[in-house]
Protein backbone atom coordinates (compact mmCIF):
# COMPACT_ATOMS: atom_id res chain seq x y z
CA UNK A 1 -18.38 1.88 25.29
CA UNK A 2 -14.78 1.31 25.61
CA UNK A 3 -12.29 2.00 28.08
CA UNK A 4 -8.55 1.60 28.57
CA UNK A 5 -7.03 -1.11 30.54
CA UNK A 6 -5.72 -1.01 34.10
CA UNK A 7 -6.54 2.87 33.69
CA UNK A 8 -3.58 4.77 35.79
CA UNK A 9 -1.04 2.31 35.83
CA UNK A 10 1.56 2.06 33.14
CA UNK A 11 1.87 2.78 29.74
CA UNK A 12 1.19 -0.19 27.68
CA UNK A 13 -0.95 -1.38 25.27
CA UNK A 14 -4.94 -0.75 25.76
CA UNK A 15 -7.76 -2.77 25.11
CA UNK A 16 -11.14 -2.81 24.11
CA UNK A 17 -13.36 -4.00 26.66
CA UNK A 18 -16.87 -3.27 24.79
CA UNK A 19 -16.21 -1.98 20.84
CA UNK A 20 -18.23 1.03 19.82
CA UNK A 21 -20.53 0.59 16.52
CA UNK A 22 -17.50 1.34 13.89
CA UNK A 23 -15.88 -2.26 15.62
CA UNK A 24 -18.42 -4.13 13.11
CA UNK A 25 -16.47 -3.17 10.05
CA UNK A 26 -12.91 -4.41 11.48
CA UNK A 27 -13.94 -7.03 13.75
CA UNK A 28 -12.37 -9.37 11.42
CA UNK A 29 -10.18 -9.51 8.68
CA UNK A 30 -11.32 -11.47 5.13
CA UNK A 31 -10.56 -15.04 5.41
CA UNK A 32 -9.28 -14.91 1.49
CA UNK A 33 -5.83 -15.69 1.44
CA UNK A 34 -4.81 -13.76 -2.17
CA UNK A 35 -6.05 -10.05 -3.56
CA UNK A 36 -9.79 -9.47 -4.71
CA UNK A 37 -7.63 -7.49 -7.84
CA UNK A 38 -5.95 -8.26 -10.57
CA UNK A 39 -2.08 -8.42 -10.12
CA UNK A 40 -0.19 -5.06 -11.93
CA UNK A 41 1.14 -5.62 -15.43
CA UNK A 42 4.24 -4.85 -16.39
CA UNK A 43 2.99 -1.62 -18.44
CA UNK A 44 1.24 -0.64 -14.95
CA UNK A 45 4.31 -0.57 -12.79
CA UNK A 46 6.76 2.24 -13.11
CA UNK A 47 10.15 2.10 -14.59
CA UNK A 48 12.43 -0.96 -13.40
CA UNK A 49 15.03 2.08 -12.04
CA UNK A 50 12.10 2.92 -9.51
CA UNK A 51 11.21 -0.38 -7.55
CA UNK A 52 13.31 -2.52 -5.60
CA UNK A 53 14.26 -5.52 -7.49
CA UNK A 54 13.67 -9.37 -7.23
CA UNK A 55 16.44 -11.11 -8.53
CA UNK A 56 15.58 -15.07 -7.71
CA UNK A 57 12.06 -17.11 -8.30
CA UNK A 58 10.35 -18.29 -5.88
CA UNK A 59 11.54 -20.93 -5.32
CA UNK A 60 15.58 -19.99 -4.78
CA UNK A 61 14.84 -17.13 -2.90
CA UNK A 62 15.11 -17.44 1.00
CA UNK A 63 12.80 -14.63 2.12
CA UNK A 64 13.31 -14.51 6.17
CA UNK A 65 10.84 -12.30 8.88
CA UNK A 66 11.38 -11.64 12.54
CA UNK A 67 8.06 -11.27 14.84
CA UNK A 68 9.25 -10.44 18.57
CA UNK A 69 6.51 -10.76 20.71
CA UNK A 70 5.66 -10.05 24.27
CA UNK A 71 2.88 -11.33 26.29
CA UNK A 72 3.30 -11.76 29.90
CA UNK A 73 5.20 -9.97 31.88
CA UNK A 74 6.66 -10.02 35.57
CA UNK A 75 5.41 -6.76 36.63
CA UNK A 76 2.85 -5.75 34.11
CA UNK A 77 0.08 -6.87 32.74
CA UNK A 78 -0.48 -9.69 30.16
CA UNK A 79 -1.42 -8.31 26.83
CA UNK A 80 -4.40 -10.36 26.42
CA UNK A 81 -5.19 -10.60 22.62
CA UNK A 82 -1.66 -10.72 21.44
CA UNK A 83 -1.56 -14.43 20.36
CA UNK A 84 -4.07 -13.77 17.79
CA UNK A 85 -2.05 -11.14 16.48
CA UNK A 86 0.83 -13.75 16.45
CA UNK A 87 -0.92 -15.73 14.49
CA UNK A 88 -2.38 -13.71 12.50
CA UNK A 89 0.89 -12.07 11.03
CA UNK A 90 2.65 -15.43 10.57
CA UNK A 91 0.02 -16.22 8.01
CA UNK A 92 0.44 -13.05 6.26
CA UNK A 93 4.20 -13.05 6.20
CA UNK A 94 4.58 -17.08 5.09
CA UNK A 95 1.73 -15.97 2.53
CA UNK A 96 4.00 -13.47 1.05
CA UNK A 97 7.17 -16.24 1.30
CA UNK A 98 9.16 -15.59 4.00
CA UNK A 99 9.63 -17.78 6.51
CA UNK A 100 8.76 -16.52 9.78
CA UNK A 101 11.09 -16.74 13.25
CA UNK A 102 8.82 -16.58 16.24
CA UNK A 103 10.28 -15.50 19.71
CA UNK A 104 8.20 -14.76 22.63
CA UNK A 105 8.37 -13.44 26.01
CA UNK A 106 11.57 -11.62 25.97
CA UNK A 107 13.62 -8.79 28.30
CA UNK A 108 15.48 -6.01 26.26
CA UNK A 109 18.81 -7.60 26.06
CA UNK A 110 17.05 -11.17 25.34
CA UNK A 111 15.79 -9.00 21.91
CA UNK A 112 19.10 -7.19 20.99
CA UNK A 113 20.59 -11.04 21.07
CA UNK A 114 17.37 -11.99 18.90
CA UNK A 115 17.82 -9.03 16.71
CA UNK A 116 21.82 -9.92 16.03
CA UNK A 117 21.29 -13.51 15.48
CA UNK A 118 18.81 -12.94 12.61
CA UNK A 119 20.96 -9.66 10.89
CA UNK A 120 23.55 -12.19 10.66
CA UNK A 121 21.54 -14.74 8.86
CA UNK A 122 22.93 -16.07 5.59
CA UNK A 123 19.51 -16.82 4.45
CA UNK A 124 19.98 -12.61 3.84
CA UNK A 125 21.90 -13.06 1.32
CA UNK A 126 19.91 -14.84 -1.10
CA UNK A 127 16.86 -12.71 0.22
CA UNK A 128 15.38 -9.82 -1.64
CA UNK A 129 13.56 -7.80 1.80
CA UNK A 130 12.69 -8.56 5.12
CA UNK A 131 9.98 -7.77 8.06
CA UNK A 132 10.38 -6.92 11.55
CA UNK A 133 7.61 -7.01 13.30
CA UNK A 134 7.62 -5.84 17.08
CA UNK A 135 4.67 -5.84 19.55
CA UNK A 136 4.74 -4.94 23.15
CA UNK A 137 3.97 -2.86 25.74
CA UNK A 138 5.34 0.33 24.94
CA UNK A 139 6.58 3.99 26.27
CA UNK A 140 7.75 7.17 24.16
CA UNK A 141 11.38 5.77 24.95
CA UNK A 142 10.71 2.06 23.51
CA UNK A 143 9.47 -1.17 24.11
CA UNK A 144 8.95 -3.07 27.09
CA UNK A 145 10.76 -6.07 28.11
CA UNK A 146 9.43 -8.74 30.27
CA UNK A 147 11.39 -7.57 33.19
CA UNK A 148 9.68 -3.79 32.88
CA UNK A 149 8.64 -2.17 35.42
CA UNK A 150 6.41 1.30 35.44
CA UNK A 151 8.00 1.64 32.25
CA UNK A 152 11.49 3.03 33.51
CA UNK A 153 13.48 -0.10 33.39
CA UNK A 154 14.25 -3.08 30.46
CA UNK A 155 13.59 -0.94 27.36
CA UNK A 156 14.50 -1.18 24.07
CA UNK A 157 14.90 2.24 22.52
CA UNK A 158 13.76 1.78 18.98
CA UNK A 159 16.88 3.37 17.89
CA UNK A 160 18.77 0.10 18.76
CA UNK A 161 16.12 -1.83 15.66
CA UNK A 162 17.97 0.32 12.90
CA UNK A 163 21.45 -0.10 14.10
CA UNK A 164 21.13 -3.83 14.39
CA UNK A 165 19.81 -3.89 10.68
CA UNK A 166 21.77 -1.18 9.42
CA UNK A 167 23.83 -0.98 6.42
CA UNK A 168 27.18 -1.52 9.02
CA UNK A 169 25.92 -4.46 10.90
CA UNK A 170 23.49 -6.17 8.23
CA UNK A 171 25.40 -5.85 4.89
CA UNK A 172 23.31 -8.70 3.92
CA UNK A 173 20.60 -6.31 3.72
CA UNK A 174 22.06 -3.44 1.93
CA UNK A 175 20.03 -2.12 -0.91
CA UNK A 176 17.11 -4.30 0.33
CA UNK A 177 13.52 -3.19 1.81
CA UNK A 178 13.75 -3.55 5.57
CA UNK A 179 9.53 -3.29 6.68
CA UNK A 180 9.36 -2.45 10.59
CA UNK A 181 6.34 -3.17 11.79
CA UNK A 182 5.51 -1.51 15.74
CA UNK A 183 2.46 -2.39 17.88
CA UNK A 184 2.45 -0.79 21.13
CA UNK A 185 1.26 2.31 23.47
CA UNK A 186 4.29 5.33 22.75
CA UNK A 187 2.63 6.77 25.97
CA UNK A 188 -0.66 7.28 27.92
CA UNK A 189 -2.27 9.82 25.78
CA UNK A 190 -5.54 9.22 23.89
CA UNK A 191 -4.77 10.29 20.14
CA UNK A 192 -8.54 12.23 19.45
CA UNK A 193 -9.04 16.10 20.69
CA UNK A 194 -12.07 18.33 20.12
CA UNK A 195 -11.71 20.97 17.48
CA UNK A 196 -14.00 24.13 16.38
CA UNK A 197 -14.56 25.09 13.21
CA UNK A 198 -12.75 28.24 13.62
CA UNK A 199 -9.39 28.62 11.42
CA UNK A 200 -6.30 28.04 13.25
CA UNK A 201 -3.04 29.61 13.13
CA UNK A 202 -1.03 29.94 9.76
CA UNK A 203 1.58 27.05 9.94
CA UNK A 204 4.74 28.16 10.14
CA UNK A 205 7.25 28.18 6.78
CA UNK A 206 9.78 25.56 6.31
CA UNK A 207 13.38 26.44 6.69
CA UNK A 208 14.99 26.61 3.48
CA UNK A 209 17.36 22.88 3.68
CA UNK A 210 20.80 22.95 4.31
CA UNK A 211 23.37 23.02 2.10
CA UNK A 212 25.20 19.68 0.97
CA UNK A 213 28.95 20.23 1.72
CA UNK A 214 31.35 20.16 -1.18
CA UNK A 215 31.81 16.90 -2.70
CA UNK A 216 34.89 14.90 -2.20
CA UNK A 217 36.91 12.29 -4.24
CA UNK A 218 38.60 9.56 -2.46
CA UNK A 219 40.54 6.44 -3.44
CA UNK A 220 39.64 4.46 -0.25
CA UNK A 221 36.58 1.88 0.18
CA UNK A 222 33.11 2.91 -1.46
CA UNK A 223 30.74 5.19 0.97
CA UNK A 224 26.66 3.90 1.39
CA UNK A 225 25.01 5.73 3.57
CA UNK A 226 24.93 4.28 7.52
CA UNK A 227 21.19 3.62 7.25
CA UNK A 228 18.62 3.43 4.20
CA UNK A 229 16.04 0.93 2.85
CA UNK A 230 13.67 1.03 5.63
CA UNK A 231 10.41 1.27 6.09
CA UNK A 232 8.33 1.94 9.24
CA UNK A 233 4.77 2.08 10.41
CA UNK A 234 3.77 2.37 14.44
CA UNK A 235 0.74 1.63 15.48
CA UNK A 236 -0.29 4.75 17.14
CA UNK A 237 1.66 8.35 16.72
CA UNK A 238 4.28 9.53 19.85
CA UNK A 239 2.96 9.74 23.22
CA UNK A 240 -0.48 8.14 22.19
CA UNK A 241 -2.15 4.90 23.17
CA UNK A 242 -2.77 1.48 20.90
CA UNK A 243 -5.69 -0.14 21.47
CA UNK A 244 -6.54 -4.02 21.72
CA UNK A 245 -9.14 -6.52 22.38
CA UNK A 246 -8.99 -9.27 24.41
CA UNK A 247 -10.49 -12.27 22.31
CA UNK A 248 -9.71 -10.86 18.80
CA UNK A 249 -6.18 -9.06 19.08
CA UNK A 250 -4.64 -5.49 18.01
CA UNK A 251 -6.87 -3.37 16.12
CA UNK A 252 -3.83 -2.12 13.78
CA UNK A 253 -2.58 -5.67 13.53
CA UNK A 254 -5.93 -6.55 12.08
CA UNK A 255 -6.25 -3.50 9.83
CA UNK A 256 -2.81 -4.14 8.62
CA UNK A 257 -3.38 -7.72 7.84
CA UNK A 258 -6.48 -7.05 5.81
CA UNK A 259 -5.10 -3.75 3.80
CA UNK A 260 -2.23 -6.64 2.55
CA UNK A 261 -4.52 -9.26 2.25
CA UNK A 262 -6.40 -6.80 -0.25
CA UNK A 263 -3.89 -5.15 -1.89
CA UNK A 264 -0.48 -6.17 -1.67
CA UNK A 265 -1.18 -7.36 -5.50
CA UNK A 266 -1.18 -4.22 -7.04
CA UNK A 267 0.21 -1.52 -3.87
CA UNK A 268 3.78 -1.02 -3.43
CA UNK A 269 4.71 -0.90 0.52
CA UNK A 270 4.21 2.97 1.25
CA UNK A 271 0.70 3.18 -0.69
CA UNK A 272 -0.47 -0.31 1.35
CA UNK A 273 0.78 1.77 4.65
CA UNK A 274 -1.31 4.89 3.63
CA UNK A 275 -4.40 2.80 2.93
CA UNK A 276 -3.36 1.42 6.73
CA UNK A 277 -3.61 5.07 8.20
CA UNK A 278 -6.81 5.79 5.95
CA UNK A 279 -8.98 2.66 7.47
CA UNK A 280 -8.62 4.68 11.26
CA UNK A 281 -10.22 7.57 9.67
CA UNK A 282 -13.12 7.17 11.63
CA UNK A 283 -11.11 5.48 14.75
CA UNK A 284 -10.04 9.34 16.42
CA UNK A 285 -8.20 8.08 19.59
CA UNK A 286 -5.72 6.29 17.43
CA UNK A 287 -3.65 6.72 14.46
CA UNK A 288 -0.70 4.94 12.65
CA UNK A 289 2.66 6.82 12.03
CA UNK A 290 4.97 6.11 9.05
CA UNK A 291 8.30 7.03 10.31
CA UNK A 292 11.97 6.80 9.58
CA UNK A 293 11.56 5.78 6.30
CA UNK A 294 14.19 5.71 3.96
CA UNK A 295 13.07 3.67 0.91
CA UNK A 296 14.61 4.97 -2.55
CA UNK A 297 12.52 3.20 -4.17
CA UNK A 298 9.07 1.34 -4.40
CA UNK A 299 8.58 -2.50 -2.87
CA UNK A 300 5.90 -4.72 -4.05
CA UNK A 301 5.85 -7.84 -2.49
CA UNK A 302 4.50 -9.64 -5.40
CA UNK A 303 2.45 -12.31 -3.49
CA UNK A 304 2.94 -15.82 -5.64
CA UNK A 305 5.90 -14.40 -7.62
């Protein structure tokens, strides 16, 4: 069986307590530190115009990541678990070459102050992408700081992530794949339902889009758009819980780590996501959410290149 943590009290992460028989086939993620597959040849991979590029080797570039991680909190409970999930995403990340800043334990303002130091990193500038990786407990507004309480007070409303790293206040970044990684509860809902058989209602049609305004010249500074080149996946959909065990961390975490551990070889970013979503097929009370993304183009990570 498995239940949720501190049941009635607030939205946060939830753990499980005893995993139900589908638990055997993610109770761990492969210990092999490079893809089963054969890396993509050049004739594989679509046209240069189409994928983000990587100007430097190796061994000039300066590849940075950003995990913000909270664990115990004055009012709330301690997410038991999350160190493994710590742990377990520095390895990826320094796998894939960045070098990873760790910061733990942190109110809402204590993260915007986290989040400014590193957009204004000139290890950016010689970078080709970077990760964000957030884990919490959560609400539909945000994430929880330390100082949280019921879930009201110190949030950070995930809006305040993209403006930090936007194309205004992180022109490092412009033009570069920005990955935002969430783990945490985006409410107290479980994210299954029972369903019949029975057809549903026709879905309704799409408006028809609006139209662009006119175009207009002008001889002043060159326009980018505000925000672009990101790339999001949440752990669980809005208003749903995330679920976590105690001794062996965040089941998305895990999945995560082992869908790039597999494939990041020969799967740009979006396709590694999907396969992400695909491996809680048969996990109904949660599901992973791609959101916000703004990618023009596809990101492989390349691991060893």
């Amino acid at each position: 069986r498995s239940r949720a943590e501190d049941a009635g009290r607030c939205p946060r992460d939830r753990e499980v307590w005893s995993l139900h028989p589908w638990a055997s086939a993610i109770s761990c993620f492969p210990r092999k530190s490079a893809c089963t597959h054969s890396p993509l040849s050049a004739a594989s991979l679509p046209p240069s115009s189409q994928i983000y590029p990587i100007h430097l080797p190796r061994e000039t570039r300066t590849r940075r990541a950003l995990i913000i991680c909270n664990i115990e909190f004055e009012h709330l409970s301690e997410r038991a678990g999350a160190k493994v999930d710590v742990d377990g995403m520095t390895k990826l990340l320094e796998g894939l070459g960045y070098v990873v800043d760790i910061n733990c334990n942190l109110t809402s303002q204590e993260m915007v102050t986290v989040m400014k130091d590193f957009a204004d990193c000139k290890e950016h500038r010689t970078s080709d992408s970077t990760f964000l990786v957030f884990m919490s407990h959560g609400v539909r507004a945000g994430l929880c700081g330390t100082k949280s309480r019921d879930g009201i007070t110190d949030i950070l409303s995930l809006d305040t992530i993209y403006e930090k790293f936007n194309n205004k206040h992180c022109q490092a970044l412009r033009g570069k794949p920005k990955v935002v990684i969430i783990q945490s509860c985006r409410g107290d809902k479980v994210g299954s339902v029972m369903v019949s058989d029975s057809a549903g209602p026709a879905e309704p049609t799409p408006s028809l889009a609006h139209t662009s305004p006119a175009e207009l010249e002008d001889d002043a500074i060159c326009e980018v758009h505000l925000e672009s080149d990101f790339a999001t996946l949440h752990s669980a959909t809005p208003d749903t819980l995330s679920w976590r065990c105690p001794q062996t961390g965040s089941l998305f975490i895990r999945k995560l780590i082992e869908q790039f551990k597999d494939h990041a070889c020969d799967n740009d970013l979006q396709e590694l996501f999907r396969k992400v979503q695909c491996s809680f097929e048969k996990f109904p009370r949660q599901m992973p959410s791609q959101e916000r993304t703004t990618m023009l183009r596809k990101f492989y990570l390349f691991p060893g290149h």
